[in-house]
N, C-alpha and C. Protein backbone atom coordinates (compact mmCIF):
# COMPACT_ATOMS: atom_id res chain seq x y z
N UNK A 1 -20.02 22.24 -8.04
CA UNK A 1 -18.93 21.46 -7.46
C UNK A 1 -18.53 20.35 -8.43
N UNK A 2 -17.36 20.32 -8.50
CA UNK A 2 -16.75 19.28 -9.38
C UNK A 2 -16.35 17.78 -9.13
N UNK A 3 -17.15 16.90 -9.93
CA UNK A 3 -16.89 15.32 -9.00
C UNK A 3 -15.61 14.97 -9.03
N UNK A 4 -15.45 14.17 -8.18
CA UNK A 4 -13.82 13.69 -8.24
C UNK A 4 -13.46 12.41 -8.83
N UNK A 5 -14.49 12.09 -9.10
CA UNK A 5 -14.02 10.93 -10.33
C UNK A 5 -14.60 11.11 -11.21
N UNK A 6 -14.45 10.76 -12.61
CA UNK A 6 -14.95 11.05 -14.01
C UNK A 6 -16.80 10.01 -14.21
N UNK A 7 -17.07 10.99 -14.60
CA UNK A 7 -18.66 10.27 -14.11
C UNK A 7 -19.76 10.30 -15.63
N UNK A 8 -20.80 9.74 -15.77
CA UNK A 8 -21.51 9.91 -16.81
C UNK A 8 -21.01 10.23 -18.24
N UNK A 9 -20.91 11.32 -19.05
CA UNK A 9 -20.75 11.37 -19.80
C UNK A 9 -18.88 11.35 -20.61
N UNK A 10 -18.60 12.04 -19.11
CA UNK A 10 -16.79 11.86 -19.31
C UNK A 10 -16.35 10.45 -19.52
N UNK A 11 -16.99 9.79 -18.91
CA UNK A 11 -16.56 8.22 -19.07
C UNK A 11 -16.91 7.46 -20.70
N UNK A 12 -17.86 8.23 -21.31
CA UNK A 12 -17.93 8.24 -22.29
C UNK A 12 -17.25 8.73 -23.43
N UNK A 13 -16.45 9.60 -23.24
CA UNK A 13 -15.55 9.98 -23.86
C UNK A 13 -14.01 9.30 -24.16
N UNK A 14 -13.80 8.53 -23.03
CA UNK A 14 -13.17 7.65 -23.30
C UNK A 14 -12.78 6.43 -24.28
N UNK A 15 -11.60 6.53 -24.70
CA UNK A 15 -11.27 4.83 -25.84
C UNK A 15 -11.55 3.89 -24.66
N UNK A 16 -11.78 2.50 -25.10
CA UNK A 16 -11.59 1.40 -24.62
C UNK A 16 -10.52 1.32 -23.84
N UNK A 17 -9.66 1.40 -24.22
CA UNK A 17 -8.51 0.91 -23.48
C UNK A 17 -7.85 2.14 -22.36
N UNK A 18 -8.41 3.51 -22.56
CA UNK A 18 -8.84 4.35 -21.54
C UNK A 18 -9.85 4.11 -20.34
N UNK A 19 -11.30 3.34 -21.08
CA UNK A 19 -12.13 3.15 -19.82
C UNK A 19 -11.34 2.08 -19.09
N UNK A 20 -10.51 0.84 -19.66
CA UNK A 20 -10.29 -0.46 -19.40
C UNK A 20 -9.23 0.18 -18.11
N UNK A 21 -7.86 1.09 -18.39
CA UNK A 21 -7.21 1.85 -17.24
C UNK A 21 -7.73 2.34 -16.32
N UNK A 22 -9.03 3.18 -16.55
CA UNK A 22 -9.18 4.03 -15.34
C UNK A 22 -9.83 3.04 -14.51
N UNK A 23 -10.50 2.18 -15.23
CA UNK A 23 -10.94 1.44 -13.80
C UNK A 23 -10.63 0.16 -13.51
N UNK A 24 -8.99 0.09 -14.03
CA UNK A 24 -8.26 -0.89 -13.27
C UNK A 24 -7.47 -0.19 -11.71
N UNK A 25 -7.27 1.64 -12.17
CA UNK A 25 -7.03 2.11 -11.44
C UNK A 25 -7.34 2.46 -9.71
N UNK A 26 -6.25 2.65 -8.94
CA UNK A 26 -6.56 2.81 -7.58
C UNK A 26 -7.70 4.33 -7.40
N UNK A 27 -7.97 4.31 -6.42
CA UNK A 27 -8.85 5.63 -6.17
C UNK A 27 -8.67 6.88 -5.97
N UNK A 28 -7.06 7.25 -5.38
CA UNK A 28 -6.05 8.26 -5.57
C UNK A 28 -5.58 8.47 -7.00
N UNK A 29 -5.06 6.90 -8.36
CA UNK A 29 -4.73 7.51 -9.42
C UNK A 29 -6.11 7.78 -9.77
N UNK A 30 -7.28 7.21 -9.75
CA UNK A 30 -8.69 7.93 -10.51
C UNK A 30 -9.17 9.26 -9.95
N UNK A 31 -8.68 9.61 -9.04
CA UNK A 31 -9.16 11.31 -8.65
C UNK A 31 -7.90 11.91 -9.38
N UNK A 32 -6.77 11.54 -9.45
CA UNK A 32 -5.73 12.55 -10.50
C UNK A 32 -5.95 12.63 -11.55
N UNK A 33 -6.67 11.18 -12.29
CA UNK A 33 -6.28 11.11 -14.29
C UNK A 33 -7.65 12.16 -14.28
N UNK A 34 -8.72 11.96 -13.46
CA UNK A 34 -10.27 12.87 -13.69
C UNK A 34 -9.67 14.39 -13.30
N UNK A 35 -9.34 14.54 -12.80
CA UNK A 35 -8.23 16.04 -12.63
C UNK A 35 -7.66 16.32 -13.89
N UNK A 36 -6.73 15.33 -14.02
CA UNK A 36 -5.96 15.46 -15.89
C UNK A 36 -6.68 15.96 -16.81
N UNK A 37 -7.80 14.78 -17.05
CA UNK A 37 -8.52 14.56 -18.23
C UNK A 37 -9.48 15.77 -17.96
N UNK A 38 -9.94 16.36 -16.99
CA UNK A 38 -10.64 17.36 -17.15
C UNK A 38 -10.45 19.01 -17.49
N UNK A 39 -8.95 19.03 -17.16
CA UNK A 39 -8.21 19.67 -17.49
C UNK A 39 -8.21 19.98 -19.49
N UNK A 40 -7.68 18.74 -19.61
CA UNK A 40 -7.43 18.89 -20.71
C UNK A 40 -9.02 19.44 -21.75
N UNK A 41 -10.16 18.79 -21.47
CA UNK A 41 -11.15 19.01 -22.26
C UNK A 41 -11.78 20.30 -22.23
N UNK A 42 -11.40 21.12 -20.79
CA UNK A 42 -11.88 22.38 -20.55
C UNK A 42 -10.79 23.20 -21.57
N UNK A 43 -9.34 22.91 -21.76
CA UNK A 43 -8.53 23.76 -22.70
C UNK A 43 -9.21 23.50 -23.89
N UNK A 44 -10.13 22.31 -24.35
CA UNK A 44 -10.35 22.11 -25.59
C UNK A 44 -9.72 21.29 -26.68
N UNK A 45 -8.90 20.50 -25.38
CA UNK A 45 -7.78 19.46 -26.24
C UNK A 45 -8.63 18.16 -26.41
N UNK A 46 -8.17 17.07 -27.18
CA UNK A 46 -8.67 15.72 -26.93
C UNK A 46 -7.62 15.10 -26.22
N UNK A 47 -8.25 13.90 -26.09
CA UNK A 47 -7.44 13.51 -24.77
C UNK A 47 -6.01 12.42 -25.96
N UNK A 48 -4.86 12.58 -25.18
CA UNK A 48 -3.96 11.45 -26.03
C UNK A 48 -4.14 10.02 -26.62
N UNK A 49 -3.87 9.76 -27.84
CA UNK A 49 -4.18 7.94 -27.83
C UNK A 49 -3.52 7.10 -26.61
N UNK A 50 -2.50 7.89 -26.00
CA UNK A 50 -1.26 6.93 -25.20
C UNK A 50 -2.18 6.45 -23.99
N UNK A 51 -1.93 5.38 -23.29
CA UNK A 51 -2.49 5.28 -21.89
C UNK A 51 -2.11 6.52 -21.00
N UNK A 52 -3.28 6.35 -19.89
CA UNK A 52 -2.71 7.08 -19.12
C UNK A 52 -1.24 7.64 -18.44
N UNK A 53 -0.81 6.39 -18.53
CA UNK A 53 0.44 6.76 -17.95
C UNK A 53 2.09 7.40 -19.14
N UNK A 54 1.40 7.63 -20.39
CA UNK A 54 1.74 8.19 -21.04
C UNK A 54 2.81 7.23 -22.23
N UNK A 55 2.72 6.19 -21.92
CA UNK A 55 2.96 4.61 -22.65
C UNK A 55 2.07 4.63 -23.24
N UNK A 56 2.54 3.92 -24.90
CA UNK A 56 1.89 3.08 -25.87
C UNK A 56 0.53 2.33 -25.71
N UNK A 57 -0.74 2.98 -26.12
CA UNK A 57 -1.98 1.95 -25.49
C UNK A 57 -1.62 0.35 -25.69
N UNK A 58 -0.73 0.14 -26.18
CA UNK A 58 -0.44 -1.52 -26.71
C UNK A 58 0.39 -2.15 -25.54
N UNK A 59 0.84 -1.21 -24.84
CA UNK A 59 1.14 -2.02 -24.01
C UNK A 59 0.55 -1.51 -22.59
N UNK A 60 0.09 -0.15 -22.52
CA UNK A 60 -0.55 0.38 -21.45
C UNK A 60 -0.42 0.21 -20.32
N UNK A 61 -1.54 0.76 -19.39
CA UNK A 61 -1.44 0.91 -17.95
C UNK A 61 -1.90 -0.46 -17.56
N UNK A 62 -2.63 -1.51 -18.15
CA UNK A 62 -3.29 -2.45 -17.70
C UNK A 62 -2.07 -3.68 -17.36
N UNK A 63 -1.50 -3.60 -18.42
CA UNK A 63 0.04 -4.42 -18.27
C UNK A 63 0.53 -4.13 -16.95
N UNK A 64 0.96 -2.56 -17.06
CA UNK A 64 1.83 -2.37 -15.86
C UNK A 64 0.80 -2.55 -14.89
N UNK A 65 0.29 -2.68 -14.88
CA UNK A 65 -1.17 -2.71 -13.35
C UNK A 65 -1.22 -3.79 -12.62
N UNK A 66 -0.73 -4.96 -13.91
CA UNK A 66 -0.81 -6.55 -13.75
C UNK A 66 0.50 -6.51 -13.16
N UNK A 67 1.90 -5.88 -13.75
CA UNK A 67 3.04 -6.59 -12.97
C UNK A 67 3.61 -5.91 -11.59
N UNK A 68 2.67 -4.55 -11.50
CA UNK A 68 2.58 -3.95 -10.59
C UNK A 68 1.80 -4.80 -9.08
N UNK A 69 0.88 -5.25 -9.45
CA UNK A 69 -0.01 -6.41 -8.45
C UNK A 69 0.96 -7.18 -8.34
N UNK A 70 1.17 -7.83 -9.19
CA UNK A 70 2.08 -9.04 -8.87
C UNK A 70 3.19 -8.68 -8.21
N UNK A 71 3.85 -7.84 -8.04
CA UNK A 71 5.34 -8.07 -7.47
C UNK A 71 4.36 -7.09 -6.37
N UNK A 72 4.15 -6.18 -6.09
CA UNK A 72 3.15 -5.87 -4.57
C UNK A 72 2.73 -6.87 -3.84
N UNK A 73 2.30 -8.11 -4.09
CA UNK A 73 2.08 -9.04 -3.22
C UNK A 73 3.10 -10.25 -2.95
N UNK A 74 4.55 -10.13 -3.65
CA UNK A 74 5.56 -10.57 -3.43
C UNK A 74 6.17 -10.23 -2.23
N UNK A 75 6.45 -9.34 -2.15
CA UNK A 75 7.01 -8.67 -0.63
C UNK A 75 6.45 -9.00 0.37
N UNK A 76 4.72 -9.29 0.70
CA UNK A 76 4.34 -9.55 1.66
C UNK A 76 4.37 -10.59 2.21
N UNK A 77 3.92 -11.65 1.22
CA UNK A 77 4.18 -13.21 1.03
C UNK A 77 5.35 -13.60 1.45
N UNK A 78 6.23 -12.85 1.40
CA UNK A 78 7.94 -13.07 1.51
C UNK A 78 7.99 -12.68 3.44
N UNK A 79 7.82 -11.87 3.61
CA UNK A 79 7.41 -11.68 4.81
C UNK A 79 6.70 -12.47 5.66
N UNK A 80 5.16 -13.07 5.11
CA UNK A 80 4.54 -13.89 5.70
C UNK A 80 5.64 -15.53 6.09
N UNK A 81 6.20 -15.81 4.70
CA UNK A 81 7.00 -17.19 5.00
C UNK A 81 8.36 -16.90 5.98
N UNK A 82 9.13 -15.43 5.99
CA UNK A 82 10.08 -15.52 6.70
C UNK A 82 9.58 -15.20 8.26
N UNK A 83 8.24 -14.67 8.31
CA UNK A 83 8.31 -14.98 9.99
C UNK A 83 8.00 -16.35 10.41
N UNK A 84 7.15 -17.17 9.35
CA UNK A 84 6.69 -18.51 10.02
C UNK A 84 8.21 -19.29 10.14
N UNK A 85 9.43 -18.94 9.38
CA UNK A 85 10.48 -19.38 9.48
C UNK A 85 11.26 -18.79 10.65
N UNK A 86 10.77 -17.98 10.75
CA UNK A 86 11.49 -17.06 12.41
C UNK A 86 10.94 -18.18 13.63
N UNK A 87 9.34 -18.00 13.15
CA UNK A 87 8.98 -18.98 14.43
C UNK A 87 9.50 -20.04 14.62
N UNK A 88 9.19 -20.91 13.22
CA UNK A 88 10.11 -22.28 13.20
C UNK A 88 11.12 -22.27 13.84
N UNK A 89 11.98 -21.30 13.75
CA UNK A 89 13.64 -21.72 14.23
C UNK A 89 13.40 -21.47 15.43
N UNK A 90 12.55 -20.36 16.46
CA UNK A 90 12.98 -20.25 17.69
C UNK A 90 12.58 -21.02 18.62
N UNK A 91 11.11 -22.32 18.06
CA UNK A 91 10.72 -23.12 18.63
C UNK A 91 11.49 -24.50 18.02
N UNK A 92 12.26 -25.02 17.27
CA UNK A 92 12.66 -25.85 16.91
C UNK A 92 13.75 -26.41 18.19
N UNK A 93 13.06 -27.59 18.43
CA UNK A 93 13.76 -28.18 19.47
C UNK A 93 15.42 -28.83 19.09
N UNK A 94 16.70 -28.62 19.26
CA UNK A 94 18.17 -29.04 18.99
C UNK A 94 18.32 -30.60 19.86
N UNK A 95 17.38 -31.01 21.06
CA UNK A 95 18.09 -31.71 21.52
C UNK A 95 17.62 -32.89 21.42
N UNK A 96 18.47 -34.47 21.86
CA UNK A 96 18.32 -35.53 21.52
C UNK A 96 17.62 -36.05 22.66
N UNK A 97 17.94 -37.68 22.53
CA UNK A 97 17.85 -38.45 23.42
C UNK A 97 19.24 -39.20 23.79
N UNK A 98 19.46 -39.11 24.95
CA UNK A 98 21.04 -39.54 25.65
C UNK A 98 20.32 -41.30 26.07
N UNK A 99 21.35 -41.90 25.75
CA UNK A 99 21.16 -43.05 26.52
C UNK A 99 21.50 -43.53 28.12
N UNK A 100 21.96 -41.90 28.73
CA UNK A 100 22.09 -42.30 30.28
C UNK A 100 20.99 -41.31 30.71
N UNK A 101 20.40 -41.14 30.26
CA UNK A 101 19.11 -40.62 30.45
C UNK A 101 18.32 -40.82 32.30
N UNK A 102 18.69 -39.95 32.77
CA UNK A 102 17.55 -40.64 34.28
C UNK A 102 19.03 -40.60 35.01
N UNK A 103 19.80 -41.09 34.82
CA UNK A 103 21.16 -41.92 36.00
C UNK A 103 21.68 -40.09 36.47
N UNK A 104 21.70 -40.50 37.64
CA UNK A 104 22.24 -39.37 38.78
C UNK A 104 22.06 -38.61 38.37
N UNK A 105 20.38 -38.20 38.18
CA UNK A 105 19.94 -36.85 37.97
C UNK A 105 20.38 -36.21 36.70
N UNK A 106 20.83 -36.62 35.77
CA UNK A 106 20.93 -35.87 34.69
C UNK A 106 19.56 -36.60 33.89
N UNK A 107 19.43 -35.44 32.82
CA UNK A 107 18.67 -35.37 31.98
C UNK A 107 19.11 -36.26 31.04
N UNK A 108 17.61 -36.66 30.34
CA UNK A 108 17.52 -37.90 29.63
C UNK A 108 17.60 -37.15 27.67
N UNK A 109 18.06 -35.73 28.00
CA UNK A 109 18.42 -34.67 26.44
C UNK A 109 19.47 -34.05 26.63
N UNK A 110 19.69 -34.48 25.72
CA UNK A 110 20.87 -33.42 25.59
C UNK A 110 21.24 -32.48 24.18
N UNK A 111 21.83 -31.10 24.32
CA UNK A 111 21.86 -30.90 23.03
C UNK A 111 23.29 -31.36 22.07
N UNK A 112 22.47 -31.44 20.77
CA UNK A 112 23.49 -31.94 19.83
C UNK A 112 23.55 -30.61 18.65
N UNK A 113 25.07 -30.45 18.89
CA UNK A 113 25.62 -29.27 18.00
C UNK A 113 24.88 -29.33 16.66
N UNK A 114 25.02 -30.05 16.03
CA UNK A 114 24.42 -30.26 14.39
C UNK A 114 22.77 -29.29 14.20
N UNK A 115 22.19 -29.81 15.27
CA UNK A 115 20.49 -29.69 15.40
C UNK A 115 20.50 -27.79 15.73
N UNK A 116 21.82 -27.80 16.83
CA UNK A 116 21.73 -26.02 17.07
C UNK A 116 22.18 -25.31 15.94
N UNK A 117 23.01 -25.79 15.09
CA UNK A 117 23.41 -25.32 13.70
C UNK A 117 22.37 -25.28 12.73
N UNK A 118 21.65 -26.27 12.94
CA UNK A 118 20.14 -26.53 12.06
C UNK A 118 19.34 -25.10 12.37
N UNK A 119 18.87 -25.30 13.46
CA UNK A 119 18.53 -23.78 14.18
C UNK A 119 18.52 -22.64 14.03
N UNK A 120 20.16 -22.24 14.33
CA UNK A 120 20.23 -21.44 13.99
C UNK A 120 20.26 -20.72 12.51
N UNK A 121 20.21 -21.61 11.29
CA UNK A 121 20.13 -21.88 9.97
C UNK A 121 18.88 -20.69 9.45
N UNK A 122 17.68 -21.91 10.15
CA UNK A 122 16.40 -21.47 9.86
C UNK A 122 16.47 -20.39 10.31
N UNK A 123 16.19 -20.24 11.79
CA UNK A 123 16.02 -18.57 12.13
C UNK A 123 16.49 -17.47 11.60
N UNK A 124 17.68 -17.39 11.21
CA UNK A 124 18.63 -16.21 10.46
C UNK A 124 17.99 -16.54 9.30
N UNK A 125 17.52 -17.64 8.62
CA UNK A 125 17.61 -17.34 7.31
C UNK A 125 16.18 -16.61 7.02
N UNK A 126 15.22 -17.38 7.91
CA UNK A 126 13.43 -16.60 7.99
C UNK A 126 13.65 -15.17 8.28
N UNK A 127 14.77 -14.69 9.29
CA UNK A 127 15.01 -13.58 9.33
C UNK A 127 15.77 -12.43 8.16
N UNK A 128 16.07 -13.13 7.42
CA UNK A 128 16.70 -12.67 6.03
C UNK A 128 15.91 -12.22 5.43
N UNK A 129 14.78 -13.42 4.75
CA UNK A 129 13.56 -13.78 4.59
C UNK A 129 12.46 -12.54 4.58
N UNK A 130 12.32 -11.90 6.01
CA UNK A 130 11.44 -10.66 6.67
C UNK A 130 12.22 -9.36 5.83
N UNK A 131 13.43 -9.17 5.92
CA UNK A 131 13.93 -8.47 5.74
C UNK A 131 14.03 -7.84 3.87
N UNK A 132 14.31 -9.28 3.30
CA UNK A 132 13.73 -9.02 1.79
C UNK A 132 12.70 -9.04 1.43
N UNK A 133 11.84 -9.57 2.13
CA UNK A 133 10.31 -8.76 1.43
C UNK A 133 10.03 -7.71 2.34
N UNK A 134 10.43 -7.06 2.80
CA UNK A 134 10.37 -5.51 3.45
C UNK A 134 11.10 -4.46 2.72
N UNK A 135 12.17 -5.06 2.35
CA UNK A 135 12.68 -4.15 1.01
C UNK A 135 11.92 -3.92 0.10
N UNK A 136 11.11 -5.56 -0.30
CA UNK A 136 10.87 -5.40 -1.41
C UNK A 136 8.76 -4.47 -1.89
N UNK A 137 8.85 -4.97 -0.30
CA UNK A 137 7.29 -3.81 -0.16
C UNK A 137 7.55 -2.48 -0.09
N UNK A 138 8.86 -1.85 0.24
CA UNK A 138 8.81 -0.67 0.48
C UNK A 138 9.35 -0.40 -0.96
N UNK A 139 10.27 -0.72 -1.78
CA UNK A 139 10.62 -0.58 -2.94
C UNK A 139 9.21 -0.53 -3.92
N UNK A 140 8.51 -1.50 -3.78
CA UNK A 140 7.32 -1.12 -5.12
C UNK A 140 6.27 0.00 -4.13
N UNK A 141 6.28 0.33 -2.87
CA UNK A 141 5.48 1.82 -2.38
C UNK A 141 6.29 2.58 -3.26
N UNK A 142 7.59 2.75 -3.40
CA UNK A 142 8.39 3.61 -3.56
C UNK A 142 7.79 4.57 -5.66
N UNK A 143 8.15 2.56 -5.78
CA UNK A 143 7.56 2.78 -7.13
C UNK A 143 6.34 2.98 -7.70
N UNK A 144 5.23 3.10 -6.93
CA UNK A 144 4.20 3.25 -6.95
C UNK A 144 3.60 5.12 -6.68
N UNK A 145 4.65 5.33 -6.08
CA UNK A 145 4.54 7.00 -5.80
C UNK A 145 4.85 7.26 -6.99
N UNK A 146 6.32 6.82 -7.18
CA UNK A 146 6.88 7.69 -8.51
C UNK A 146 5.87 7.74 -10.00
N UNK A 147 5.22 6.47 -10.27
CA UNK A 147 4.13 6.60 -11.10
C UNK A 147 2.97 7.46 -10.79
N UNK A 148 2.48 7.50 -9.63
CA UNK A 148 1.62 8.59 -9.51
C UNK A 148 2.16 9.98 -9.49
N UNK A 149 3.21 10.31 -9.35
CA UNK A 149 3.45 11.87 -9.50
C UNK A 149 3.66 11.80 -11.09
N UNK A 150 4.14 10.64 -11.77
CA UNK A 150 4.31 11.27 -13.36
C UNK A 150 3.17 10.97 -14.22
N UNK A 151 1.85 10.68 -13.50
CA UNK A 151 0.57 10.82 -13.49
C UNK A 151 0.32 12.20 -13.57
N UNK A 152 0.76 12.41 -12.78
CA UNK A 152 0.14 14.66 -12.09
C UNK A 152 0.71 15.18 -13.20
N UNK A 153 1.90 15.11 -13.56
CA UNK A 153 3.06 15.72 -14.34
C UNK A 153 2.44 16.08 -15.76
């Protein structure tokens, strides 16, 4: 039976900047490149200087790995601040203090247009907010597939 990740001596076979990829790699791309790479050594090939992902080892998979993380946790973060801005706005109180406050039963608040404009500001905009980092999480899933199939490829 064949392991599914590259183990003992295969790992040895590796350049530096090959071992340094595969195990910056997720656990889905390390069961494909050990698929690849095993492939290739059973034809009798050596494996490419290029990184895995078939880029220049100089600038490699480790680069893209780094700006890949980074903008992956953009989207969420973006999300996290536009709901606390959702909340903000729907609990954000608009109204004042009236100075006939108490007299014949009216209330001592009242609302002031400016504060409901304030309001409504925040909320739509936290809601904007949700909405672009939901793009923007589903956009780097998106891009994150497409690198793994031209992984397989």
């Amino acid at each position: 039976m064949t392991e599914k990740f590259l183990i003992g001596d295969e790992l040895k076979r590796l350049t530096t900047s090959q071992a340094a990829a595969y195990n910056k790699a997720t656990v889905e791309e390390k069961a494909d490149i050990a698929l690849r790479y095993r492939e290739l050594w059973n034809r009798g090939e050596s494996l490419p200087q290029a990184s895995i992902q078939g880029e220049p080892s100089t600038q490699g998979r480790a680069s893209m790995a780094a700006s890949s993380s980074d903008t992956s946790l953009f989207g969420p973060f973006l999300i996290v601040i536009g709901l606390a801005l959702v909340v903000w706005g729907f609990l954000f109180d608009p109204s004042v203090e009236s100075s006939g406050g108490g007299l014949y039963g009216l209330s001592d608040r009242i609302v002031n247009i400016g504060r409901v404009a304030d309001k409504m500001v925040i909320f739509t905009g936290g809601f904007g907010i949700v909405i672009l980092g939901a793009i923007m999480t589903a956009t780097n899933k998106i891009l994150h597939a497409v690198r793994v199939e031209r992984i397989r490829a």
